[in-house]
C-alpha atoms as a PDB file:
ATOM      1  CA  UNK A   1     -13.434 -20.591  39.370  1.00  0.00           C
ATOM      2  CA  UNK A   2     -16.801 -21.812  39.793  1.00  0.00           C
ATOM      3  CA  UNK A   3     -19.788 -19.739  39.215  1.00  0.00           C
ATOM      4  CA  UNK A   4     -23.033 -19.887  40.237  1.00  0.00           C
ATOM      5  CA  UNK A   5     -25.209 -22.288  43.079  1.00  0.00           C
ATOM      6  CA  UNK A   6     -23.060 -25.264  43.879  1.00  0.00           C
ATOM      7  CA  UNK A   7     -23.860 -28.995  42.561  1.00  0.00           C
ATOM      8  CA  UNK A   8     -26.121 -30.666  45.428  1.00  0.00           C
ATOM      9  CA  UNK A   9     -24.418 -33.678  47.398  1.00  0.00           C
ATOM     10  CA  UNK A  10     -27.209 -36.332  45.852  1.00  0.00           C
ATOM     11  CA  UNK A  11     -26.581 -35.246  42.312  1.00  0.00           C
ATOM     12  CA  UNK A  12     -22.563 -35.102  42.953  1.00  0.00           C
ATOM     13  CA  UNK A  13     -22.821 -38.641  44.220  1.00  0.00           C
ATOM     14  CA  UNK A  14     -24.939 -39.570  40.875  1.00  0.00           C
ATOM     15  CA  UNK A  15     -22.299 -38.211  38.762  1.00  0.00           C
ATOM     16  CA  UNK A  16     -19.617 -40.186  40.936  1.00  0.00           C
ATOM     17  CA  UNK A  17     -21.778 -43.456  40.475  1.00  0.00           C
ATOM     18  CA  UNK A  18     -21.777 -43.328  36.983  1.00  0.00           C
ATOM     19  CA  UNK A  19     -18.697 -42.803  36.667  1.00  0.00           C
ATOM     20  CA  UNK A  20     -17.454 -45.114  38.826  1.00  0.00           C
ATOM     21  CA  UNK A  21     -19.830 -47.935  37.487  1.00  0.00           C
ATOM     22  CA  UNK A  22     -19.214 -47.029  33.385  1.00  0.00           C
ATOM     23  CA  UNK A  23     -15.697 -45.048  33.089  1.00  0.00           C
ATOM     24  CA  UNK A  24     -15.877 -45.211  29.403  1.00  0.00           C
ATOM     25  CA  UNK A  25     -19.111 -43.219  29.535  1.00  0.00           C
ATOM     26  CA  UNK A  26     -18.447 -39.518  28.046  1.00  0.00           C
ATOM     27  CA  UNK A  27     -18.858 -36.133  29.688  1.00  0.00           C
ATOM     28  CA  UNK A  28     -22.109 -35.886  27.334  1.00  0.00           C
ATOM     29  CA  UNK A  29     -23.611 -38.985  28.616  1.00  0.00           C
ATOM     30  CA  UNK A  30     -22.934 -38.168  31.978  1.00  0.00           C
ATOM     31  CA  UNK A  31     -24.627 -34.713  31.654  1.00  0.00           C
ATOM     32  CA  UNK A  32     -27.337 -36.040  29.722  1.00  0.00           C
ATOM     33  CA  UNK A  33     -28.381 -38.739  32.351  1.00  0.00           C
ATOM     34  CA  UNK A  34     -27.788 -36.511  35.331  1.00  0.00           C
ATOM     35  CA  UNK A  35     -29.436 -33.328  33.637  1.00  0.00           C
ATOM     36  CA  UNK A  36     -26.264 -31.561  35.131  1.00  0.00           C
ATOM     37  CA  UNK A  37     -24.520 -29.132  32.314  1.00  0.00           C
ATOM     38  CA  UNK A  38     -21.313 -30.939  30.598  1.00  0.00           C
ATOM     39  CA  UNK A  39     -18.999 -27.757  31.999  1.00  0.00           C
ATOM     40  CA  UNK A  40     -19.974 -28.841  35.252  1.00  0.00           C
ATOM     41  CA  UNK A  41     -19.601 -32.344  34.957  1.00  0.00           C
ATOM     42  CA  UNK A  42     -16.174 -31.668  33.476  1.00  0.00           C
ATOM     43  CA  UNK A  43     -15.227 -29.733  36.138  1.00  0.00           C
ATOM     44  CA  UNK A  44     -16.434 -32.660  38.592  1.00  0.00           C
ATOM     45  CA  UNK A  45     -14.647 -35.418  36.846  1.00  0.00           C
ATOM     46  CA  UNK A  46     -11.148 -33.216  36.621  1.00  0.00           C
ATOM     47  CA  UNK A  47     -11.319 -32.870  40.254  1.00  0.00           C
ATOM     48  CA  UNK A  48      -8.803 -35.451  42.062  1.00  0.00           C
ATOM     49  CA  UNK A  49     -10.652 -34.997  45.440  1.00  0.00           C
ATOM     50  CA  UNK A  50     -13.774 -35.878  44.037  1.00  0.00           C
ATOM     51  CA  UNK A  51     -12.990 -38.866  42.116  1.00  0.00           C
ATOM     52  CA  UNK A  52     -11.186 -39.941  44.862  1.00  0.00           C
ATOM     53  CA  UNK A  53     -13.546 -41.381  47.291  1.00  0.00           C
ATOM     54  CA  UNK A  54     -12.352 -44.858  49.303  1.00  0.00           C
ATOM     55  CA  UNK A  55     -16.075 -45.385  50.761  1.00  0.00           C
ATOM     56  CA  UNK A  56     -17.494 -45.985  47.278  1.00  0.00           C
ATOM     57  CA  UNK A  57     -14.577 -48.018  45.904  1.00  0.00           C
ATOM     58  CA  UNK A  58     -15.122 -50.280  48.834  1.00  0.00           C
ATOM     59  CA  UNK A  59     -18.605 -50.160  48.222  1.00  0.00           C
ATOM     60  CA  UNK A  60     -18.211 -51.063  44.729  1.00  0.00           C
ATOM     61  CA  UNK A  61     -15.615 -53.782  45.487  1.00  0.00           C
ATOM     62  CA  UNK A  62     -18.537 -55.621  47.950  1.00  0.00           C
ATOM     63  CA  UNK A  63     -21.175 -55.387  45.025  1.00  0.00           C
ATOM     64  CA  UNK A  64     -18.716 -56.942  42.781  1.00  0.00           C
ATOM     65  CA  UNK A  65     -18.553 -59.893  45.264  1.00  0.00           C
ATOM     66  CA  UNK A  66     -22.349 -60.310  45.595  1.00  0.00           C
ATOM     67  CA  UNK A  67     -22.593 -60.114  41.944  1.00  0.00           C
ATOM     68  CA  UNK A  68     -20.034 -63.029  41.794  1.00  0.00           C
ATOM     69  CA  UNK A  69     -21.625 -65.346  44.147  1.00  0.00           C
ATOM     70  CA  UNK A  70     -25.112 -64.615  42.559  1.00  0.00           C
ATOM     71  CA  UNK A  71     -23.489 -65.890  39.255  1.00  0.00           C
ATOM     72  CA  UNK A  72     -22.070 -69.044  41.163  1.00  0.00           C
ATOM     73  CA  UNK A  73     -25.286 -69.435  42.295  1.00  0.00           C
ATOM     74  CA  UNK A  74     -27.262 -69.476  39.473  1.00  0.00           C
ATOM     75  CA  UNK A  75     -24.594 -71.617  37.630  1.00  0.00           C
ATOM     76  CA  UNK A  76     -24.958 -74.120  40.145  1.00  0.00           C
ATOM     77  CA  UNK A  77     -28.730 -74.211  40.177  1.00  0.00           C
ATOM     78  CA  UNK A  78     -28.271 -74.947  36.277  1.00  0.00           C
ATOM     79  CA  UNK A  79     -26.065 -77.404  36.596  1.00  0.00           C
ATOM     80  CA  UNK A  80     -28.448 -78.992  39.385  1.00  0.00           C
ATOM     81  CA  UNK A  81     -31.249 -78.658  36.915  1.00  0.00           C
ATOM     82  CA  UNK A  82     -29.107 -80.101  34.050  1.00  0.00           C
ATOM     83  CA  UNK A  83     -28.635 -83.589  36.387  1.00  0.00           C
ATOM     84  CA  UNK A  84     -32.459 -84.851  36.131  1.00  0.00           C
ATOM     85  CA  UNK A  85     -32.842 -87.020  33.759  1.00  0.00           C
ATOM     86  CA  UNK A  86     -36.079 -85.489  32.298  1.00  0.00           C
ATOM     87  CA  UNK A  87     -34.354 -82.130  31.769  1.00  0.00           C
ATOM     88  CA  UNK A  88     -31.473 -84.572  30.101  1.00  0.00           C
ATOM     89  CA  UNK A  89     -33.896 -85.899  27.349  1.00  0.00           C
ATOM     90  CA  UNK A  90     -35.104 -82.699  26.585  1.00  0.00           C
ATOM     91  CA  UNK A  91     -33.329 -80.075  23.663  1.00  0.00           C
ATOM     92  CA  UNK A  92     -33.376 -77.580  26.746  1.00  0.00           C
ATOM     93  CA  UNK A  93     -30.882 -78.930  28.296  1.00  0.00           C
ATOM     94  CA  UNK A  94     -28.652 -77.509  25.620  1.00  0.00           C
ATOM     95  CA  UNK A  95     -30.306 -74.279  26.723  1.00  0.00           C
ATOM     96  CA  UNK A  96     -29.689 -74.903  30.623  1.00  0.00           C
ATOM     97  CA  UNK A  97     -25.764 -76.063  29.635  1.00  0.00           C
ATOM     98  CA  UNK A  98     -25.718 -72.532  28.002  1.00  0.00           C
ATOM     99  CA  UNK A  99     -26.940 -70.577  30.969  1.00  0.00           C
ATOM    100  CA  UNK A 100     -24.807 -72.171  33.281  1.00  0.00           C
ATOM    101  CA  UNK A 101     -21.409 -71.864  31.066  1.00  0.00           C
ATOM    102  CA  UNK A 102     -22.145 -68.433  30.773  1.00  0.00           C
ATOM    103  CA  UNK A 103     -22.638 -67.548  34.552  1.00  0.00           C
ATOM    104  CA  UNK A 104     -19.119 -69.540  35.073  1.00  0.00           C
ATOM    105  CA  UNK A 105     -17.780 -67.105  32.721  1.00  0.00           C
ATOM    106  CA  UNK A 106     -18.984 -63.985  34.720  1.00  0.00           C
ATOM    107  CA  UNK A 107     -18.445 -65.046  37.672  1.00  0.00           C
ATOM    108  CA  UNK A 108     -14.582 -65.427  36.565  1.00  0.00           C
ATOM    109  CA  UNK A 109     -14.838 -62.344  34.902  1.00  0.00           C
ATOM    110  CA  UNK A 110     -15.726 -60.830  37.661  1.00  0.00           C
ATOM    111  CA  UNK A 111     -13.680 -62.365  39.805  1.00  0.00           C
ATOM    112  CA  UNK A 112     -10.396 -61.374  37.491  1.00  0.00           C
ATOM    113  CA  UNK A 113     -10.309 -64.912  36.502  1.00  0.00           C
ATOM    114  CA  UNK A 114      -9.211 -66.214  32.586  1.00  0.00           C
ATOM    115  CA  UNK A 115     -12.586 -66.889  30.809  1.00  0.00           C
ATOM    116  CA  UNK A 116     -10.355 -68.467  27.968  1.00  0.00           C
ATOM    117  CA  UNK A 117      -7.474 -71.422  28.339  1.00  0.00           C
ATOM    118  CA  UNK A 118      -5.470 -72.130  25.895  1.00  0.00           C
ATOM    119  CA  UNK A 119      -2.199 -74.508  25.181  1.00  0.00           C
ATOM    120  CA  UNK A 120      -0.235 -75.588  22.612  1.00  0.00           C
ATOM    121  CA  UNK A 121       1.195 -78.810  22.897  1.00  0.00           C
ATOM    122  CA  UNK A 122       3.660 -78.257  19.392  1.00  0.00           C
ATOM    123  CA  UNK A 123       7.385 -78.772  19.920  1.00  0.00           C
ATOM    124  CA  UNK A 124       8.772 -75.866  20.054  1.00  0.00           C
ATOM    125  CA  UNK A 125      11.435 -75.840  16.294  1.00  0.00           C
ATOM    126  CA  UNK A 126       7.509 -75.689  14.725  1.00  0.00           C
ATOM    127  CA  UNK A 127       6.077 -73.414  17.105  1.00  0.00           C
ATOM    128  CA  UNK A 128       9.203 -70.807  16.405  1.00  0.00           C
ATOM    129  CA  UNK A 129       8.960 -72.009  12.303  1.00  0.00           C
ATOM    130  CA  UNK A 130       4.896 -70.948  12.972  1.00  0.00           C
ATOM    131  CA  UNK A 131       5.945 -67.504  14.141  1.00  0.00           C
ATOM    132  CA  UNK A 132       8.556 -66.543  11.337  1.00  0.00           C
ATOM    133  CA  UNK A 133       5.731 -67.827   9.077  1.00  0.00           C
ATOM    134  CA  UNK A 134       3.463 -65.142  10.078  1.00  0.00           C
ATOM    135  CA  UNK A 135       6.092 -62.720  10.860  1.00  0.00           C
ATOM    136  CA  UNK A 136       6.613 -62.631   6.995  1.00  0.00           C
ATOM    137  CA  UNK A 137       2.688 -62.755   6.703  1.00  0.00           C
ATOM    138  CA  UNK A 138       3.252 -59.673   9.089  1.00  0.00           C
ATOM    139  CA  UNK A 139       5.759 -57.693   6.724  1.00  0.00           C
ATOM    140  CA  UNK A 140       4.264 -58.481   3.749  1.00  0.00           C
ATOM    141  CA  UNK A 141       1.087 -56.947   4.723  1.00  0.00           C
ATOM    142  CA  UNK A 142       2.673 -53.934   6.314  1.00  0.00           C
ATOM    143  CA  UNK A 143       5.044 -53.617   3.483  1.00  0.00           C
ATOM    144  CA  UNK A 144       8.263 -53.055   6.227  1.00  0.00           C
END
């Protein structure tokens, strides 16, 4: 049962943002940055209704899209800069080739993309000898 003056609406939202924004942050770091006590915030974060809030997970599903065409965007600019031959000749290119791979990334990240492709083009009688290889690796270093 609560006790005491009820959480204002702007700090209840604040609590809700971070939240929503960093879920692995703890009941302590959530008290900490809000200067609300860690009872309360417990109490906020156990109750469905609050948590529950489609406004703000639509909200937060738009700012994920403008953060992924802002990372397109830069990436492209990069890859525009990386095309004149002066930037070309220069050791920052490698720089620039950096940048833009790793606003690709993000922006698949983001976007719930694979930032990693692999294949394996073995037959398969060595890919299956591969896997009792380290399935023995696997025992031996358990000790099953």
């Amino acid at each position: 049962m609560p006790r005491g003056k009820q959480t204002p609406g702007d700090k209840r939202e604040l609590v809700k943002s971070l939240i929503y924004l960093n879920p692995e942050l703890s009941q302590h770091d959530v008290a900490k940055a809000t200067g609300i006590s860690q009872s309360t915030i417990s109490n906020l974060m156990n109750d469905k209704d609050f948590m529950d809030d489609d406004t703000f997970n639509q909200y937060r599903l738009q700012k994920k899209r403008d953060q992924i065409v802002k990372a397109l965007d830069i990436a492209s600019a990069y890859i525009d800069h990386l095309k004149q031959p002066e930037v070309i000749e220069k050791a920052s290119a490698r720089d620039s080739a950096i940048v833009a791979g790793t606003m690709i990334d993000k922006a698949q990240l983001l976007a719930g993309e694979a930032t990693v492709i692999t294949e394996n083009r073995k037959p398969i009688a060595d890919l299956v000898k591969d896997t009792e290889v380290m399935l023995q690796e696997l025992k031996q270093l358990t000790g099953s």
